[in-house]
N, C-alpha and C. Protein backbone atom coordinates (compact mmCIF):
# COMPACT_ATOMS: atom_id res chain seq x y z
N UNK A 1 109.05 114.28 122.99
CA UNK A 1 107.93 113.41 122.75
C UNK A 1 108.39 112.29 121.83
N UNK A 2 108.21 110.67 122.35
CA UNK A 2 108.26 110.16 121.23
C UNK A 2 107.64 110.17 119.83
N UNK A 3 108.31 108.62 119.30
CA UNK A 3 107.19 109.10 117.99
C UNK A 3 106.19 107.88 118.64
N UNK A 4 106.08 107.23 119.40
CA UNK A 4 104.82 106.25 119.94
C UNK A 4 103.59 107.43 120.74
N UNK A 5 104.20 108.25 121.13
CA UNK A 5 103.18 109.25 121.39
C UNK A 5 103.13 109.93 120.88
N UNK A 6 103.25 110.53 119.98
CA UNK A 6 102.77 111.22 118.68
C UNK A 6 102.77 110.62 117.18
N UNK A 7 101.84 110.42 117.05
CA UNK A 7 101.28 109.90 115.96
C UNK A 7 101.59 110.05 114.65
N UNK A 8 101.93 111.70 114.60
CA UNK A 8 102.31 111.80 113.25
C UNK A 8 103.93 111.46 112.96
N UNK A 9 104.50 111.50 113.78
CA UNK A 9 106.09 111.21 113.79
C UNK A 9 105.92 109.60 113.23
N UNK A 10 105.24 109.30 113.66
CA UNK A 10 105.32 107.32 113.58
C UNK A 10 104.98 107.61 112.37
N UNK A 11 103.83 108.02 111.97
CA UNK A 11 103.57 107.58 110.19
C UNK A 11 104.62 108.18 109.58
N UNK A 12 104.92 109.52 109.93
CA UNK A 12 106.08 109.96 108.93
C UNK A 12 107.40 109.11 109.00
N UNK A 13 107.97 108.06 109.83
CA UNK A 13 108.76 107.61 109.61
C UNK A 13 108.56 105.99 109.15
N UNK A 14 107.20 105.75 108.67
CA UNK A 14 106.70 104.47 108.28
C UNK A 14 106.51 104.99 106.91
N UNK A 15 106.37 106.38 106.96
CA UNK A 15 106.59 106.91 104.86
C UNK A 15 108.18 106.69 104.65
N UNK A 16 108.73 107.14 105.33
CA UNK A 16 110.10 107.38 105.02
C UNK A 16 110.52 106.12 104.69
N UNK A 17 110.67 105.19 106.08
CA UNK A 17 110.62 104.10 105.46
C UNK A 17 110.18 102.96 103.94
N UNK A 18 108.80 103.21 103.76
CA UNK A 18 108.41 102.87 102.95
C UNK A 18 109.12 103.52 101.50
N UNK A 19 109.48 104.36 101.52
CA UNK A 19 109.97 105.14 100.48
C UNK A 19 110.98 104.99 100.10
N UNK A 20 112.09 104.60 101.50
CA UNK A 20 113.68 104.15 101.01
C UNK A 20 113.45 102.63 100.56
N UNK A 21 112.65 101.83 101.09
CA UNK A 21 112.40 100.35 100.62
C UNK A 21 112.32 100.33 99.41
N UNK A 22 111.43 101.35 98.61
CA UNK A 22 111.28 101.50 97.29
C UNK A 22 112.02 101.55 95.86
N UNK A 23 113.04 102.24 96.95
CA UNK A 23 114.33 102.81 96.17
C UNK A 23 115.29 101.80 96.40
N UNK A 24 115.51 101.19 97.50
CA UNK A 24 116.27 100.03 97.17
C UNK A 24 115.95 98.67 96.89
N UNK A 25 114.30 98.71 96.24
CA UNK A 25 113.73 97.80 95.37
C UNK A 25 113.98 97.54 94.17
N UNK A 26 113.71 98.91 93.55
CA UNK A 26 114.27 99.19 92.19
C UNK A 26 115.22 99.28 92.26
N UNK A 27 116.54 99.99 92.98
CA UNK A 27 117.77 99.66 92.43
C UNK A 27 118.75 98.44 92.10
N UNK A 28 118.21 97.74 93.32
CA UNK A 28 118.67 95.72 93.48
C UNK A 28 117.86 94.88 92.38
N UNK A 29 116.84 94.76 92.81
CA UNK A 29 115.85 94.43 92.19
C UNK A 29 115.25 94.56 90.84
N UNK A 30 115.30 95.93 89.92
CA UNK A 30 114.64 96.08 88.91
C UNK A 30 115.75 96.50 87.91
N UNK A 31 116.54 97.61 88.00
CA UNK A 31 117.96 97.75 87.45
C UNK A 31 118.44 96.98 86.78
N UNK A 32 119.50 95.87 87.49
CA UNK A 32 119.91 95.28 87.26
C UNK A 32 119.52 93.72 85.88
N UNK A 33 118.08 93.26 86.18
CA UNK A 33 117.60 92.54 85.42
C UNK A 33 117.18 93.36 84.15
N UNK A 34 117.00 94.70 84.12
CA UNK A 34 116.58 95.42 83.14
C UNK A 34 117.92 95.51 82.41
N UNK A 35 118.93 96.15 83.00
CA UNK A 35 119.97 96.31 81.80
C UNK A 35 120.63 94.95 81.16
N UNK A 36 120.74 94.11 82.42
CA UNK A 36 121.08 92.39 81.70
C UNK A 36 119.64 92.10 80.75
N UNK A 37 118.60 92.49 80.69
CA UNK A 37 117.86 92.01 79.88
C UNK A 37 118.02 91.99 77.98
N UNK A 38 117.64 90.71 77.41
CA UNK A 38 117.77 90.97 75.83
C UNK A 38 116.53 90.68 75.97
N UNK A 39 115.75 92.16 75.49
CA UNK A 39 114.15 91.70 75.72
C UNK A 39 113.75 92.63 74.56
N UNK A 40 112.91 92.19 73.22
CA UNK A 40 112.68 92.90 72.11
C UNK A 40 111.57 94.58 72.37
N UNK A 41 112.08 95.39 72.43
CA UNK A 41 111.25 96.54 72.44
C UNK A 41 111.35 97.15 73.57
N UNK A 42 112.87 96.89 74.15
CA UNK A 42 112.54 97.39 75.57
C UNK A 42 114.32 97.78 75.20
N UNK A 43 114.85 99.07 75.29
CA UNK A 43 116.30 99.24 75.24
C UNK A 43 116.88 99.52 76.87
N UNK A 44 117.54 99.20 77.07
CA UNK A 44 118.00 99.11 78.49
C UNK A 44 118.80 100.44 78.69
N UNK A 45 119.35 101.02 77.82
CA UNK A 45 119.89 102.37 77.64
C UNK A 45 119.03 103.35 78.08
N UNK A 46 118.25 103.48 77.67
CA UNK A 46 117.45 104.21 78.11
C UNK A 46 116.32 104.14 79.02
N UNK A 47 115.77 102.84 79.70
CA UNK A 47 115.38 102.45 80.78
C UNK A 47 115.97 102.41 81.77
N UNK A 48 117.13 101.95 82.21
CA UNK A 48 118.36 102.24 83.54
C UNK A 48 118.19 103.63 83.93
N UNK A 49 118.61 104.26 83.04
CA UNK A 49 118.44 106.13 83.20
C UNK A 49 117.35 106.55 84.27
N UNK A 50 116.20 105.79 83.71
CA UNK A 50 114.98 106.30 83.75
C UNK A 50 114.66 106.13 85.50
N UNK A 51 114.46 104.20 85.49
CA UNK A 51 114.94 103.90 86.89
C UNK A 51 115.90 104.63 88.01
N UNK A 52 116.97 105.20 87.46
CA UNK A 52 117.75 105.58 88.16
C UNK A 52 116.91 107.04 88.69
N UNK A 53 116.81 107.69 87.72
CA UNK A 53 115.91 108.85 88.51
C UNK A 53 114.83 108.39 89.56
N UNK A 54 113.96 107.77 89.23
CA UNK A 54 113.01 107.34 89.74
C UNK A 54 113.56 107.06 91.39
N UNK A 55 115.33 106.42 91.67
CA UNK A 55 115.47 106.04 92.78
C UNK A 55 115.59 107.13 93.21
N UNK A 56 116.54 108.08 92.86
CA UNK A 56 117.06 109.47 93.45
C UNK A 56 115.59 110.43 93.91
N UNK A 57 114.20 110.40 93.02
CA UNK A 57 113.50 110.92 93.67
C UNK A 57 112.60 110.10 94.68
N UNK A 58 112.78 108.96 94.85
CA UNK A 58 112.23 108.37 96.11
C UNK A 58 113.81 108.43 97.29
N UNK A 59 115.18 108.78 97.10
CA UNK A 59 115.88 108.82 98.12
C UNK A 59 115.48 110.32 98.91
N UNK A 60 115.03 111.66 97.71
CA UNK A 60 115.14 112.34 98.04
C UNK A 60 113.99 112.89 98.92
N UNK A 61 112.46 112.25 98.73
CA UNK A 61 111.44 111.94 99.52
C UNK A 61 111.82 111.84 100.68
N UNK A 62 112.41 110.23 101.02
CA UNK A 62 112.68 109.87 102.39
C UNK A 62 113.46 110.93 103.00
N UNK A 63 114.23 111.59 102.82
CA UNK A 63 115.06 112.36 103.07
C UNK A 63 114.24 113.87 103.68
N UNK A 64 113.40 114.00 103.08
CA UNK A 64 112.74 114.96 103.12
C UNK A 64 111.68 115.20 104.28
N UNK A 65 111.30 113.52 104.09
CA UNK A 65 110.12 113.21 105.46
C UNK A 65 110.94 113.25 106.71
N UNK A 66 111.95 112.81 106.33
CA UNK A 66 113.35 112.29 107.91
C UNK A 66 113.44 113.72 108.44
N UNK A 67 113.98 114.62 107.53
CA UNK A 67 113.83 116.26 108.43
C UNK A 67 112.48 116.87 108.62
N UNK A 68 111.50 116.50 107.88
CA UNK A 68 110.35 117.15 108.33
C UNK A 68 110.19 116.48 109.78
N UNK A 69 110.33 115.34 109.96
CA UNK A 69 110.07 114.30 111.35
C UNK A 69 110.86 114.90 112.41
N UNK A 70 111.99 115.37 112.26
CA UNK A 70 112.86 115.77 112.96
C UNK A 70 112.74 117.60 113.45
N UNK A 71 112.51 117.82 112.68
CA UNK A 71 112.43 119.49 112.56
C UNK A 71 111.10 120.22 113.49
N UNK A 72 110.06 119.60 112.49
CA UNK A 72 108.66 120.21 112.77
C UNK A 72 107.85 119.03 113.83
N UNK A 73 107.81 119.30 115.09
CA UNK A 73 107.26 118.41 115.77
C UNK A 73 105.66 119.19 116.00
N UNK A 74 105.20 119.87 115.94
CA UNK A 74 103.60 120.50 115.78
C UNK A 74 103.55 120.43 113.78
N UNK A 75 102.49 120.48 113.99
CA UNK A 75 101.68 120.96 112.59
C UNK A 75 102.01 122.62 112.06
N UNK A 76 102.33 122.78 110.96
CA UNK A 76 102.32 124.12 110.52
C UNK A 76 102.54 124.20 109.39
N UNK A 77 102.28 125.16 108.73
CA UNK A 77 101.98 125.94 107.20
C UNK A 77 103.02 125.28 106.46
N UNK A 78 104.17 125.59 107.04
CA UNK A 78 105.05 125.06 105.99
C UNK A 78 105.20 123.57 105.81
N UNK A 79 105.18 123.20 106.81
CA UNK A 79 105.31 121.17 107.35
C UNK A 79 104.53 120.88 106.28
N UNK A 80 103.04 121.46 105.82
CA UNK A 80 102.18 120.81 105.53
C UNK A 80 102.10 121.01 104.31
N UNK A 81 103.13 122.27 103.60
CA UNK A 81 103.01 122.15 102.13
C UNK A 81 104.26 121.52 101.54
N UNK A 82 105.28 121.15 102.30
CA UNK A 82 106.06 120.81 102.20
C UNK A 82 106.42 119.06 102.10
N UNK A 83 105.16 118.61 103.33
CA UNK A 83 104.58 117.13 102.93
C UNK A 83 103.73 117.10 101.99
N UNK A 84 102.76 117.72 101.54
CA UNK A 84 101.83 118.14 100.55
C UNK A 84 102.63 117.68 99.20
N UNK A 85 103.45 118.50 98.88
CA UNK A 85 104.45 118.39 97.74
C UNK A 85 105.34 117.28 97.72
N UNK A 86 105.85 116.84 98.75
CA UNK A 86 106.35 115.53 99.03
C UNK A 86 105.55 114.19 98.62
N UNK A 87 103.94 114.31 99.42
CA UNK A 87 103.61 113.15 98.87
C UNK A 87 102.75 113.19 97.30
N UNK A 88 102.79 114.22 96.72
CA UNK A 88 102.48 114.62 94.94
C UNK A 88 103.71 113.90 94.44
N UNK A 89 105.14 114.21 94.86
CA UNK A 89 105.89 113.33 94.10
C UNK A 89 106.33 111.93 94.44
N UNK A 90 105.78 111.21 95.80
CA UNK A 90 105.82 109.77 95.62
C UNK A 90 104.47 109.24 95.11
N UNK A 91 103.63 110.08 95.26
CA UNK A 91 102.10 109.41 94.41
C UNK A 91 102.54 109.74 92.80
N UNK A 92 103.48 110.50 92.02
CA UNK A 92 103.67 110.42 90.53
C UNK A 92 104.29 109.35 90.48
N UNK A 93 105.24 109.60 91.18
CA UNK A 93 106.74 108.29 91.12
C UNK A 93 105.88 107.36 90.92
N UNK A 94 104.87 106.75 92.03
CA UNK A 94 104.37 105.45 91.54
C UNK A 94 103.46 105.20 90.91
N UNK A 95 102.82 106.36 89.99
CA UNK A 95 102.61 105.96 89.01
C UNK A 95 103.49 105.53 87.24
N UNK A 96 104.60 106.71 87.50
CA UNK A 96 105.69 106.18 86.85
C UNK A 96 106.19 104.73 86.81
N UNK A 97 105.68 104.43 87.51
CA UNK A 97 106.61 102.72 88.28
C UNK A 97 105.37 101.90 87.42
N UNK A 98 104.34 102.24 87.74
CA UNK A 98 103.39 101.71 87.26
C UNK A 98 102.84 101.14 86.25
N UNK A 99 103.55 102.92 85.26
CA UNK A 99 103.77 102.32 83.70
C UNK A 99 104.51 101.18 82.92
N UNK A 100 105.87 101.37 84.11
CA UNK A 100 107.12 100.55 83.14
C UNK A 100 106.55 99.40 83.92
N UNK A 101 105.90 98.72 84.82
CA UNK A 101 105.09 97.59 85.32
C UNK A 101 104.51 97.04 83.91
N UNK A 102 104.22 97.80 83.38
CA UNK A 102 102.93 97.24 82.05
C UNK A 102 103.94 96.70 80.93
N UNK A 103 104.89 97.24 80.97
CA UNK A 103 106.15 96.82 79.52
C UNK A 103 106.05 95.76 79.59
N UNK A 104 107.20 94.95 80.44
CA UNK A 104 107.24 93.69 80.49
C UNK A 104 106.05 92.82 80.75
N UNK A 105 104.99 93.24 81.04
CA UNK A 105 103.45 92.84 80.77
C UNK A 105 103.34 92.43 79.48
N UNK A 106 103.52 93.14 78.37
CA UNK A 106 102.53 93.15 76.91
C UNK A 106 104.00 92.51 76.42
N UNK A 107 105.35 92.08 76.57
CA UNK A 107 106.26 91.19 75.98
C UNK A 107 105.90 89.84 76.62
N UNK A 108 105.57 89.78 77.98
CA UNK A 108 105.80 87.95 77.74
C UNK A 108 106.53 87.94 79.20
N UNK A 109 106.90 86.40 79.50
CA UNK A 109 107.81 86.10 80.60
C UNK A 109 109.03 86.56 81.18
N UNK A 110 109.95 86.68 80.06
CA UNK A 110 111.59 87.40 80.36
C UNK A 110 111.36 88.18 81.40
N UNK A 111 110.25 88.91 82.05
CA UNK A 111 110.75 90.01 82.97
C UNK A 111 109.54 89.74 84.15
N UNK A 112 109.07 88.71 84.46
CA UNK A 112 107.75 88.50 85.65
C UNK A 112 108.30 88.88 86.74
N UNK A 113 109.43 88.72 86.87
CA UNK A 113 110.24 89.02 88.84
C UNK A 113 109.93 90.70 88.80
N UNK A 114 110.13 91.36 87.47
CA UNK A 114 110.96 93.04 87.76
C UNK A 114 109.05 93.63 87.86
N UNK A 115 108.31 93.08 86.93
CA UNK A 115 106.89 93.35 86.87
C UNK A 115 106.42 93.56 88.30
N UNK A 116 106.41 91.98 88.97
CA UNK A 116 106.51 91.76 90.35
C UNK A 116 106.82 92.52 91.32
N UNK A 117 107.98 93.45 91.34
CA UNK A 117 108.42 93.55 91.83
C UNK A 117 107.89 95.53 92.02
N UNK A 118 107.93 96.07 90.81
CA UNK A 118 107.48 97.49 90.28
C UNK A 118 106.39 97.40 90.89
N UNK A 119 105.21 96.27 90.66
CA UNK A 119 103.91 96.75 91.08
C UNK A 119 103.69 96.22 92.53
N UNK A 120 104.81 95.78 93.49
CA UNK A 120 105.08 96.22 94.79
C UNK A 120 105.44 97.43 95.61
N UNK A 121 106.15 98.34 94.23
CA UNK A 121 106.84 99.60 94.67
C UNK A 121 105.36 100.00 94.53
N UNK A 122 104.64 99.97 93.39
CA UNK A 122 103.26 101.09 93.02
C UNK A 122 102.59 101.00 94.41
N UNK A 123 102.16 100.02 95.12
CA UNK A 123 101.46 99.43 95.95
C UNK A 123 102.17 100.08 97.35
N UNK A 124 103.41 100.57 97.62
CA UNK A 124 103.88 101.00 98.72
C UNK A 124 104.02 102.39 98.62
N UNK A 125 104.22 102.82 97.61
CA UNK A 125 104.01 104.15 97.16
C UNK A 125 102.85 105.09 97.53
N UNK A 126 101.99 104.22 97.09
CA UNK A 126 100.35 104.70 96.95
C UNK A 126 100.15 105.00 98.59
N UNK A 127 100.50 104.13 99.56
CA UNK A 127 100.68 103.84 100.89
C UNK A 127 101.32 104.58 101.48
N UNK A 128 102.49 104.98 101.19
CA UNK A 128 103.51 106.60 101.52
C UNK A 128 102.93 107.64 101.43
N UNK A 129 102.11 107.96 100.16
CA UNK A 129 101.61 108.71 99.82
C UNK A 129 100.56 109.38 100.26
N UNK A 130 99.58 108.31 100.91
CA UNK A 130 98.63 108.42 101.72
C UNK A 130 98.87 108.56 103.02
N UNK A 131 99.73 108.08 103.81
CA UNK A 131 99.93 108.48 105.10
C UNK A 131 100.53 109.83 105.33
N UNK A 132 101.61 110.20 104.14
CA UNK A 132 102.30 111.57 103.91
C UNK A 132 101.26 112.24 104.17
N UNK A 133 99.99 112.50 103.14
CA UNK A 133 99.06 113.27 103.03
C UNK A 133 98.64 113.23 104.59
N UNK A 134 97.81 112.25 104.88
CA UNK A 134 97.19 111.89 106.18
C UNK A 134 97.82 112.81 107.40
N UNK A 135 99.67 112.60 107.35
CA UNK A 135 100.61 112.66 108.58
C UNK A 135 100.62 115.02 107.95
N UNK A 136 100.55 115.01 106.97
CA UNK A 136 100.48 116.52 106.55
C UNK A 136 98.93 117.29 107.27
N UNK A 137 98.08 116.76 107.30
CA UNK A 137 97.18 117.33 108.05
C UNK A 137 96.66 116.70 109.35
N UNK A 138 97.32 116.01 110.20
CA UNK A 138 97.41 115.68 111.54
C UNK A 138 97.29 116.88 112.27
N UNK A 139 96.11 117.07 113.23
CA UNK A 139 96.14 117.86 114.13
C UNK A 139 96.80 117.70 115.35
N UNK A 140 97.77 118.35 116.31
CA UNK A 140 98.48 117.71 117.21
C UNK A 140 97.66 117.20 118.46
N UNK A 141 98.15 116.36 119.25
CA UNK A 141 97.14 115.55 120.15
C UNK A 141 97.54 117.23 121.49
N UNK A 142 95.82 116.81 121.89
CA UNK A 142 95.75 118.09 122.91
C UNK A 142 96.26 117.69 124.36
N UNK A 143 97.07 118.37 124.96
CA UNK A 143 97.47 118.14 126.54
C UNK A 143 96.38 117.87 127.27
């Protein structure tokens, strides 16, 4: 079966998607201007770190949806706690993202692109998260 005829395959690989985009948002994108940053109240030592997890658990998401997509083509117990738990940790992640969105908020200009850019991840996240859920209790289409 494709995933154009089955429905839940398509969203689960429009999470997946969405999820690796995320991760190589923040890593290009937010990383990099963070540790080059000299920005008062914000140590880059310990923000890079932070980011960096943040990518590894959105690689490990996508990763997760890619074999559920692949594996479980019906609905079942495990698929569904297994996306269940999957999309709990891209709906934290982006709220994590969310927070460090607000830093460079309450300093000022130095960081409008990475702000920009975080509360694009929050915004696709939220969106993963919801279709995860959505694509976790999909009933399969009847013959």
């Amino acid at each position: 079966m494709s995933a154009v005829s089955n429905p839940r395959q398509l969203i689960l690989g429009v999470s997946a998607l969405l999820v690796s985009g995320v991760a190589l948002s923040v890593a290009i994108g937010v990383i990099p201007p963070v540790r080059a940053g000299r920005v008062p109240n914000i140590t880059s030592e310990s923000a890079a770190p932070a980011f960096w997890v943040v990518v590894g658990l959105h690689l490990l998401a996508a990763v997760i949806l890619l074999v559920v997509r692949t594996i479980s083509k019906q609905r079942s117990r495990g698929a569904t706690r297994v996306l269940g738990v999957t999309a709990m940790v891209i709906l934290l992640a982006g709220l994590a993202l969310g927070d460090a969105a607000k830093a460079p908020l309450e300093i000022g200009a130095p960081l409008q692109l990475v702000t920009t850019i975080l509360l694009g991840c929050v915004a696709a996240d939220a969106l993963a998260g919801v279709l995860t859920i959505a694509a976790a209790f999909m009933r399969p289409a009847q013959a």
